[in-house]
C-alpha atoms as a PDB file:
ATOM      1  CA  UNK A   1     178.152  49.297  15.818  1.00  0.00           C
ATOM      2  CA  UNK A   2     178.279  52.538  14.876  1.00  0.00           C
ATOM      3  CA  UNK A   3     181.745  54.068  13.702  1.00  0.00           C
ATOM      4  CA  UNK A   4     180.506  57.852  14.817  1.00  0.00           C
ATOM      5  CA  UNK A   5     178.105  59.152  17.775  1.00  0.00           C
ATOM      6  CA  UNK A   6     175.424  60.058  14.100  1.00  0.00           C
ATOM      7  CA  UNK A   7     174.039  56.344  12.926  1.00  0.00           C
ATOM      8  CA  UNK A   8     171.548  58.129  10.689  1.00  0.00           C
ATOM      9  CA  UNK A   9     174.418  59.964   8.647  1.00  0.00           C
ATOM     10  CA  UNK A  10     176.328  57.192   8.588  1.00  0.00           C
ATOM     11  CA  UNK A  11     173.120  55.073   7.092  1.00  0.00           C
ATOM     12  CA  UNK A  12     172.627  57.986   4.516  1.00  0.00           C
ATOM     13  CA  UNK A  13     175.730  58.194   3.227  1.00  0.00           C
ATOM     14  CA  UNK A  14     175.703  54.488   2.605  1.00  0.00           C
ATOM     15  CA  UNK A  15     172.843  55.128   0.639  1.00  0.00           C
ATOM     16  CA  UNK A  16     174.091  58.142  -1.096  1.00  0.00           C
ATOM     17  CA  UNK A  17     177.493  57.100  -2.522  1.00  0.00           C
ATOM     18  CA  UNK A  18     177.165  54.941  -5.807  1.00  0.00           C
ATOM     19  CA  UNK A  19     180.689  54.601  -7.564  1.00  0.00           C
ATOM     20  CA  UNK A  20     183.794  56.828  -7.218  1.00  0.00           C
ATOM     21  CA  UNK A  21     186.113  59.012  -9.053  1.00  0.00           C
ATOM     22  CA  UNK A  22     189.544  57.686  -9.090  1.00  0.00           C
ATOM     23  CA  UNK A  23     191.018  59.862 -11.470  1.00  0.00           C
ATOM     24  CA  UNK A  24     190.259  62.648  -9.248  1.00  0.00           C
ATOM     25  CA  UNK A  25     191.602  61.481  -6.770  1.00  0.00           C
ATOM     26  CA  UNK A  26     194.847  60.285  -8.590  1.00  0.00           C
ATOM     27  CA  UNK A  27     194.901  63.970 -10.709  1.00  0.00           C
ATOM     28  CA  UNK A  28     193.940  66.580  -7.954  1.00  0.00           C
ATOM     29  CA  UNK A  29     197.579  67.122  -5.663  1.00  0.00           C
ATOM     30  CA  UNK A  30     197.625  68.966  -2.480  1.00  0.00           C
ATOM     31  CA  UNK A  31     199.675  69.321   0.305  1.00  0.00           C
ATOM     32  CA  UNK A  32     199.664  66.746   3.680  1.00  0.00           C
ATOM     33  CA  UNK A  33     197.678  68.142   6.386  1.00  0.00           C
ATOM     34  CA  UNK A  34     199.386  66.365   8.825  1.00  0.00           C
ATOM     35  CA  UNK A  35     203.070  68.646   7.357  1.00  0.00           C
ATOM     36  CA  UNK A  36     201.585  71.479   6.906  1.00  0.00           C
ATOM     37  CA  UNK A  37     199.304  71.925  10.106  1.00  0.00           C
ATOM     38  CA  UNK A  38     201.956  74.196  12.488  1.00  0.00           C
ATOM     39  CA  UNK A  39     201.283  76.690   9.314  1.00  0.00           C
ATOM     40  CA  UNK A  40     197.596  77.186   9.361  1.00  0.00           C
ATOM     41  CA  UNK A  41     196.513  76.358  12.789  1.00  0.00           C
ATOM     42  CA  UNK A  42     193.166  75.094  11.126  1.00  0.00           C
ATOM     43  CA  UNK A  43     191.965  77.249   8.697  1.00  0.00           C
ATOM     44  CA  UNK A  44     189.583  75.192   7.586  1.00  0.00           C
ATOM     45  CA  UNK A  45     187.883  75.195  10.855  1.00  0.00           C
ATOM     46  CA  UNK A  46     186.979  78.929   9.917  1.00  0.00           C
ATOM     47  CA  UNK A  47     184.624  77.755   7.560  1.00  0.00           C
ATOM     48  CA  UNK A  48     180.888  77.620   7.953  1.00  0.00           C
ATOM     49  CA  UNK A  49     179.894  73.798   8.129  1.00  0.00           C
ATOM     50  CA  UNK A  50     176.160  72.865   8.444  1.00  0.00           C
ATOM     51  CA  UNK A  51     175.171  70.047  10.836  1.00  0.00           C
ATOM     52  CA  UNK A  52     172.206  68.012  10.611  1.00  0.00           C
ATOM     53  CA  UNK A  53     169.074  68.219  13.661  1.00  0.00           C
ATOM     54  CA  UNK A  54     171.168  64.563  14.776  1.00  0.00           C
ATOM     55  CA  UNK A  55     174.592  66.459  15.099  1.00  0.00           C
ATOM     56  CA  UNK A  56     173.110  69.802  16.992  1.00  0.00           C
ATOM     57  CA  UNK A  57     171.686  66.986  19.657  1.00  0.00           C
ATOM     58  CA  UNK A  58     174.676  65.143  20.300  1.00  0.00           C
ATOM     59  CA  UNK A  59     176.365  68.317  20.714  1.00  0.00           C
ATOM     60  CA  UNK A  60     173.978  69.990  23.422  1.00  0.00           C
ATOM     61  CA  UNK A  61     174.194  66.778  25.011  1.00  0.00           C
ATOM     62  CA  UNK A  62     178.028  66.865  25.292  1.00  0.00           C
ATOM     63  CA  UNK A  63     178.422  70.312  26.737  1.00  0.00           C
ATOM     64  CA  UNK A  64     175.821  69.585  29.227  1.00  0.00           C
ATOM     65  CA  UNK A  65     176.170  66.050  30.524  1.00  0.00           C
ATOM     66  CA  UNK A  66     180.984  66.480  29.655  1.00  0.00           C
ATOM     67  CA  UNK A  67     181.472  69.350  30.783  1.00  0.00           C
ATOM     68  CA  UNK A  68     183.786  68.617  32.961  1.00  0.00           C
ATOM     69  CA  UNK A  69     185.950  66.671  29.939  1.00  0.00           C
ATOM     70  CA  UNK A  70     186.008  70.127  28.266  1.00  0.00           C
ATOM     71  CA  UNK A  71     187.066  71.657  31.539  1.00  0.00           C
ATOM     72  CA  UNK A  72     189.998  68.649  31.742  1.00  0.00           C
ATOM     73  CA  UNK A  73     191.317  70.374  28.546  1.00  0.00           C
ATOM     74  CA  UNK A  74     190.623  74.089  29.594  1.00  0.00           C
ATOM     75  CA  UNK A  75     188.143  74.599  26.890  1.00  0.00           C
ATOM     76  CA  UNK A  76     185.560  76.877  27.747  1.00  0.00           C
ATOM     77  CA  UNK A  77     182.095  77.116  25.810  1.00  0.00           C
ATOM     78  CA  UNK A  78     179.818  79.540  25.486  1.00  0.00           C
ATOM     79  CA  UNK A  79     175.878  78.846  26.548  1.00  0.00           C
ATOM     80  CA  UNK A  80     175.164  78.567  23.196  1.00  0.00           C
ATOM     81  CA  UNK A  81     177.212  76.529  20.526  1.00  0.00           C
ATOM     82  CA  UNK A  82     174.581  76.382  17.703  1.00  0.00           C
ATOM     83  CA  UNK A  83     173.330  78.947  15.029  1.00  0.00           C
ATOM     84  CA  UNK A  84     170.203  78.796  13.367  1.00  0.00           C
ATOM     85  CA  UNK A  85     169.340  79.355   9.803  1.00  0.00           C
ATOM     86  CA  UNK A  86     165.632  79.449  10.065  1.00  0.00           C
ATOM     87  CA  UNK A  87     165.477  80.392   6.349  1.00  0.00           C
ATOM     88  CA  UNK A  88     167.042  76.883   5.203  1.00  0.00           C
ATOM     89  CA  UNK A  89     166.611  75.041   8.522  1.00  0.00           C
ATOM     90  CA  UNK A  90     170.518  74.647   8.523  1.00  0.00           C
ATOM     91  CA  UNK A  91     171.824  74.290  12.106  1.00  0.00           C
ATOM     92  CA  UNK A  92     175.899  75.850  12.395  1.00  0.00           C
ATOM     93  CA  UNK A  93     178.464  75.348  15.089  1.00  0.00           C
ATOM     94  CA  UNK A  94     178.876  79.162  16.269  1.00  0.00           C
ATOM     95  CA  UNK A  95     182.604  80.892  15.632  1.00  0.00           C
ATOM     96  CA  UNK A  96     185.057  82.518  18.269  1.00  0.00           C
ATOM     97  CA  UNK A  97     187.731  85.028  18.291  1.00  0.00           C
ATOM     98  CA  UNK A  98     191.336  83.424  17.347  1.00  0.00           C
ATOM     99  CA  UNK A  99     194.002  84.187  20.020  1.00  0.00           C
ATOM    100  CA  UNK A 100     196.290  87.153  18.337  1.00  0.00           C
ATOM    101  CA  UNK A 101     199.376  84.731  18.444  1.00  0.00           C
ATOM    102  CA  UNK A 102     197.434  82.498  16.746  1.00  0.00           C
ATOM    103  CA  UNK A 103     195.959  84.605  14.089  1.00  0.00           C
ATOM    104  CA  UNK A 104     199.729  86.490  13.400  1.00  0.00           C
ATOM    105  CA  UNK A 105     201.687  83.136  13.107  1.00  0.00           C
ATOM    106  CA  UNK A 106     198.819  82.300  10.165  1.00  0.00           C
ATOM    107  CA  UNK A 107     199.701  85.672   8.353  1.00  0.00           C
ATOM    108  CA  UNK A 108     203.868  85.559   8.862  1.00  0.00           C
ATOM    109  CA  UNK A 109     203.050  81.691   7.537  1.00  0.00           C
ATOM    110  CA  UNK A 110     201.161  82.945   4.086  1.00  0.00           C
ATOM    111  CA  UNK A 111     203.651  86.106   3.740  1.00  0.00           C
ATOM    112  CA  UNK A 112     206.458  83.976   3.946  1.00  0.00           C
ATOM    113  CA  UNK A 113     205.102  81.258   1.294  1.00  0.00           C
ATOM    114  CA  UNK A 114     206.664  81.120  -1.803  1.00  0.00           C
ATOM    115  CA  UNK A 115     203.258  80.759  -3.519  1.00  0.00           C
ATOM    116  CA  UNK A 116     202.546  83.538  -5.515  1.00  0.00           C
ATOM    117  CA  UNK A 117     199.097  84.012  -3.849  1.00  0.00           C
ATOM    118  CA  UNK A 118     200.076  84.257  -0.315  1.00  0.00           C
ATOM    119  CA  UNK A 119     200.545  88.258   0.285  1.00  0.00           C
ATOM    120  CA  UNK A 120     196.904  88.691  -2.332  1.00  0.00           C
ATOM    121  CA  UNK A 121     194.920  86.706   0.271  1.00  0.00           C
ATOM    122  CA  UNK A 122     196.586  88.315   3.540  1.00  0.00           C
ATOM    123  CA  UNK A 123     193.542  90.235   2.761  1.00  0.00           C
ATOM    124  CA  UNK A 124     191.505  87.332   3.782  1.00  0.00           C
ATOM    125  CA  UNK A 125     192.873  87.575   7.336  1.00  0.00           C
ATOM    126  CA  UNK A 126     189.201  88.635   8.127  1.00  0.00           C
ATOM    127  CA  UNK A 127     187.699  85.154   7.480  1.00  0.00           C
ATOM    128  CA  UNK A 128     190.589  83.455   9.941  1.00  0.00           C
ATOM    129  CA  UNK A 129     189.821  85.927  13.025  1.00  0.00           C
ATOM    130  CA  UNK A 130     187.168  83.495  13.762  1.00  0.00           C
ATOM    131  CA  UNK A 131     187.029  79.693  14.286  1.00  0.00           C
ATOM    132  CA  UNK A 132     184.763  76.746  15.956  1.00  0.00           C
ATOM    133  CA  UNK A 133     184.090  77.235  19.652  1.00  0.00           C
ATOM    134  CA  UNK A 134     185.851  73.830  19.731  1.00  0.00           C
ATOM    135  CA  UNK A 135     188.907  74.953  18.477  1.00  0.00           C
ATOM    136  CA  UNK A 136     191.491  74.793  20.993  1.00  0.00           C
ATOM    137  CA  UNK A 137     194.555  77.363  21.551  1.00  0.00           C
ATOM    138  CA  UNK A 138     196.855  75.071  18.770  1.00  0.00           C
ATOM    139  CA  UNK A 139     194.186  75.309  16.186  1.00  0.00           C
ATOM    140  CA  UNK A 140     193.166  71.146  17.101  1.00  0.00           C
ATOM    141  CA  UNK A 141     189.690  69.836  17.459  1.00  0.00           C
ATOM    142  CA  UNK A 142     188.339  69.493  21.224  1.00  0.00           C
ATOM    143  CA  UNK A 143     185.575  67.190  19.789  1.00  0.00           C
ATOM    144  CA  UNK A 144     188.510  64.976  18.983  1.00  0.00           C
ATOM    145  CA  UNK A 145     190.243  65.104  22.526  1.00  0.00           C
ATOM    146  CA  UNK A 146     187.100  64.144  24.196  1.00  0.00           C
ATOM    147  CA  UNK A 147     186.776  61.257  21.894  1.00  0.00           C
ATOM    148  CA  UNK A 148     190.332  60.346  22.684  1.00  0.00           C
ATOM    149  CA  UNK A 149     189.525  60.629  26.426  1.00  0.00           C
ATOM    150  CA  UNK A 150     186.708  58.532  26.198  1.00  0.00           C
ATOM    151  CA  UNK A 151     188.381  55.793  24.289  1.00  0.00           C
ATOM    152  CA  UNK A 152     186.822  56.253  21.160  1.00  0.00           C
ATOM    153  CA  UNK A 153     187.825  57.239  17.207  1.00  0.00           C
ATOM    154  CA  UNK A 154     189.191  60.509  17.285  1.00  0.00           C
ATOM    155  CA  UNK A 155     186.587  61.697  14.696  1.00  0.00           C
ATOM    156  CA  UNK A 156     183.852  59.550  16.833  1.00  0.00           C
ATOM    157  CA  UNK A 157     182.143  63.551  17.183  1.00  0.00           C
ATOM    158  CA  UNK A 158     183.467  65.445  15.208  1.00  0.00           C
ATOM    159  CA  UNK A 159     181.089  66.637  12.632  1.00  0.00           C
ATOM    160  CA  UNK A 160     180.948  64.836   9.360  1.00  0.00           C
ATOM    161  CA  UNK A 161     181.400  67.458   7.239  1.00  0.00           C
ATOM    162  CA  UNK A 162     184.354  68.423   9.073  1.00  0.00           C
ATOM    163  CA  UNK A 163     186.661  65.099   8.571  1.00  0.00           C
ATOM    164  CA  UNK A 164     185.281  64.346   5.339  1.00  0.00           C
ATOM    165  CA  UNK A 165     186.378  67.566   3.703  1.00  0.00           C
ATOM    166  CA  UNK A 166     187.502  67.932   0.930  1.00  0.00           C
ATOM    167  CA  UNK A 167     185.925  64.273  -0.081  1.00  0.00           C
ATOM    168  CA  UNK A 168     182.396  65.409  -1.625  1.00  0.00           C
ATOM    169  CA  UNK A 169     179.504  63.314  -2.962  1.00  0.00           C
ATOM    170  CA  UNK A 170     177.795  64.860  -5.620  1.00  0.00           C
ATOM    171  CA  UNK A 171     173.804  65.070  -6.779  1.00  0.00           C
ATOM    172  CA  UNK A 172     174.615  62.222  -8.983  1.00  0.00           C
ATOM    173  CA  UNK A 173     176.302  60.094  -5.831  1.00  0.00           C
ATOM    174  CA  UNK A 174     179.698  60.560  -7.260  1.00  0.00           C
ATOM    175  CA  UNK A 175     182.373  60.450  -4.705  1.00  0.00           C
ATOM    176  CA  UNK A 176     185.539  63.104  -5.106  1.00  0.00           C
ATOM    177  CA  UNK A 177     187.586  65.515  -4.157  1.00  0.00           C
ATOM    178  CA  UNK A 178     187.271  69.367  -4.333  1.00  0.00           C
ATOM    179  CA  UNK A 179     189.181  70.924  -6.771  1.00  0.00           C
ATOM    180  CA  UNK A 180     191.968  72.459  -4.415  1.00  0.00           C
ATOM    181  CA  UNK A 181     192.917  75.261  -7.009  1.00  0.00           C
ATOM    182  CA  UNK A 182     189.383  76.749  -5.033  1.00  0.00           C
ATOM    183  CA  UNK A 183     190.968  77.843  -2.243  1.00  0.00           C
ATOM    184  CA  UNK A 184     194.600  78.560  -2.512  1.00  0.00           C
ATOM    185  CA  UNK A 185     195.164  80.483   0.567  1.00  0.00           C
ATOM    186  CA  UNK A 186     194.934  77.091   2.437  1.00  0.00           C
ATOM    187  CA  UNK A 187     198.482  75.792   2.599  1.00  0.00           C
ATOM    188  CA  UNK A 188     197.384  72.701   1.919  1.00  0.00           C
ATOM    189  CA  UNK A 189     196.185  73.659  -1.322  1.00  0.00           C
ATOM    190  CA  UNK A 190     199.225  76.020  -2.558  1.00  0.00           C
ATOM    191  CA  UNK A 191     200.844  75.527  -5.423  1.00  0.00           C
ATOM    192  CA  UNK A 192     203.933  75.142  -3.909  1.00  0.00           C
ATOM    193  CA  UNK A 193     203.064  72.557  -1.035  1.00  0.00           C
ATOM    194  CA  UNK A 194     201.238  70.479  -3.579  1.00  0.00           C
ATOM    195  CA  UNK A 195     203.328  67.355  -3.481  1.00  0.00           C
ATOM    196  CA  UNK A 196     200.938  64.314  -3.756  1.00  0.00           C
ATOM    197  CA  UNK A 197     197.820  62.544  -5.091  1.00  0.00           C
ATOM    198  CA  UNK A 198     194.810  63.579  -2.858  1.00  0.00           C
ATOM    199  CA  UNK A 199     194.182  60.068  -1.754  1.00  0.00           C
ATOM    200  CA  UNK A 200     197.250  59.628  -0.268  1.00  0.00           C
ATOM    201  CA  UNK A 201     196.938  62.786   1.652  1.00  0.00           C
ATOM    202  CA  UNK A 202     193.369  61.677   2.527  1.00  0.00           C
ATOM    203  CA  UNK A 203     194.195  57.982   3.377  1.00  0.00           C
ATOM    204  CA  UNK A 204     192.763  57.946   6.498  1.00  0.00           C
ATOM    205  CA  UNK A 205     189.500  60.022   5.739  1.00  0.00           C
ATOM    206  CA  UNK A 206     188.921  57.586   3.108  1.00  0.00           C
ATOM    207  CA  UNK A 207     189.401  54.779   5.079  1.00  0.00           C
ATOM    208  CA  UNK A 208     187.272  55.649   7.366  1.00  0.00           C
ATOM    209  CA  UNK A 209     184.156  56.716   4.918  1.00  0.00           C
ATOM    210  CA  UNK A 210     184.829  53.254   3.680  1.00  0.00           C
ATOM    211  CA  UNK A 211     184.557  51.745   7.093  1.00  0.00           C
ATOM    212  CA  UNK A 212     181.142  53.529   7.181  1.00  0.00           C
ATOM    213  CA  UNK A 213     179.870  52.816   3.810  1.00  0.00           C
ATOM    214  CA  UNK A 214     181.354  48.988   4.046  1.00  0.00           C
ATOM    215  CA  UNK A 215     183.417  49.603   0.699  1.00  0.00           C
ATOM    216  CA  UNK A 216     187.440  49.307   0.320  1.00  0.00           C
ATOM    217  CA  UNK A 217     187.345  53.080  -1.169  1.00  0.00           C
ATOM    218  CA  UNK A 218     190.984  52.931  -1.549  1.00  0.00           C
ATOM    219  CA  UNK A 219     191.448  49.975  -3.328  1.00  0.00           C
ATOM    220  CA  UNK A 220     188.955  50.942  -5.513  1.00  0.00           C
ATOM    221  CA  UNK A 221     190.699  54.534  -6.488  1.00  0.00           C
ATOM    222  CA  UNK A 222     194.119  52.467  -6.186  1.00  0.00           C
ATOM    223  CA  UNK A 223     193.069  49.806  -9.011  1.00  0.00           C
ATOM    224  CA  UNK A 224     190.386  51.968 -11.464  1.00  0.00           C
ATOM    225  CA  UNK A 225     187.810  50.129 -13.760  1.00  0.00           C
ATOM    226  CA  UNK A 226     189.878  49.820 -17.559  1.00  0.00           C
END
């Protein structure tokens, strides 16, 4: 049974990991989501994440045939929820506007940072106007309350990419961690919030990509070859 409404990304990514960094993940620190979430509202969700042809499906599907689960949790979509880059054939989850309160408590939360990089990237406000039409008004994922509605993993459809950051697999099948230092206007990645070892932070994400890939990921980073 599948762990996520995308069996073939879940069957790819079984195929695609082959061993795993654990010194990454025991070297790169960052800040707990989970802490840290009532000062970013989801920032990350203001990110362009590509979807596969699988994902876009699933997602027409839900706004057509759930629509009144949306409605349950006042979330209204627009007609269309998916972008098109015909160029690279990479399918996006279209933005919205943040709500003003939103978008000002993210600003008076990086000003007020003691991180010396917080009042530089206020100038990155720009990028955080926007966010996924299934953002709701607190910044949490809608694709995750209709999951929980329905019984199901909260991450059941949320899009891969999405829960799996900042895991990445690279060319070589390497699984990892982003190097946090990348994007220090995240709070989670600020200097001053970073307090533990990535996989502990990412405990659950990991757990679950282990589920999928039918490895113990964390015992594996926990307890490294030599």
């Amino acid at each position: 049974m599948s762990a996520t409404a995308f069996p073939k990304i879940e069957k790819a990514l079984e195929s695609k990991i082959k061993t795993i960094d654990s010194k990454a993940f025991n070297e790169t620190k960052m800040g707990s989501c989970a802490e840290l979430f009532h000062q970013c509202f989801g920032m990350c969700c203001s990110l362009y994440v590509g979807i596969t042809s699988q994902e876009k499906k699933v997602y027409e599907d839900l706004v057509k045939n759930k629509k009144h689960l949306f409605d349950s949790i006042n979330i209204k979509l627009p007609e269309k929820i998916i972008a098109t880059d015909t160029e690279r054939n990479i399918f996006f989850i279209y933005k919205k506007h943040r709500g003003f309160k939103q978008l000002l408590n993210i600003i008076l939360k990086m000003l007020s940072s003691s991180d010396k990089f917080s009042i530089l990237n206020i100038n990155l406000f720009r990028d955080f106007s926007h966010t996924c039409v299934f953002s709701m008004p607190d910044g949490a994922c809608s694709l995750q309350k209709i999951a929980e509605l329905e019984g199901k993993h909260p991450w059941f459809y949320k899009p891969v990419n999405c829960w799996k950051y900042p895991l990445k697999i690279d060319s070589n099948g390497v699984l990892s961690v982003y190097n946090t230092n990348a994007n220090t206007f995240f709070p989670c990645h600020m200097k001053s919030n970073k307090n533990y070892s990535s996989y502990k932070v990412l405990k659950d994400e990991i757990n679950f990509l282990g589920k999928i890939i039918k490895v113990d990921i964390l015992k594996k980073i926990k307890k490294p070859k030599g």
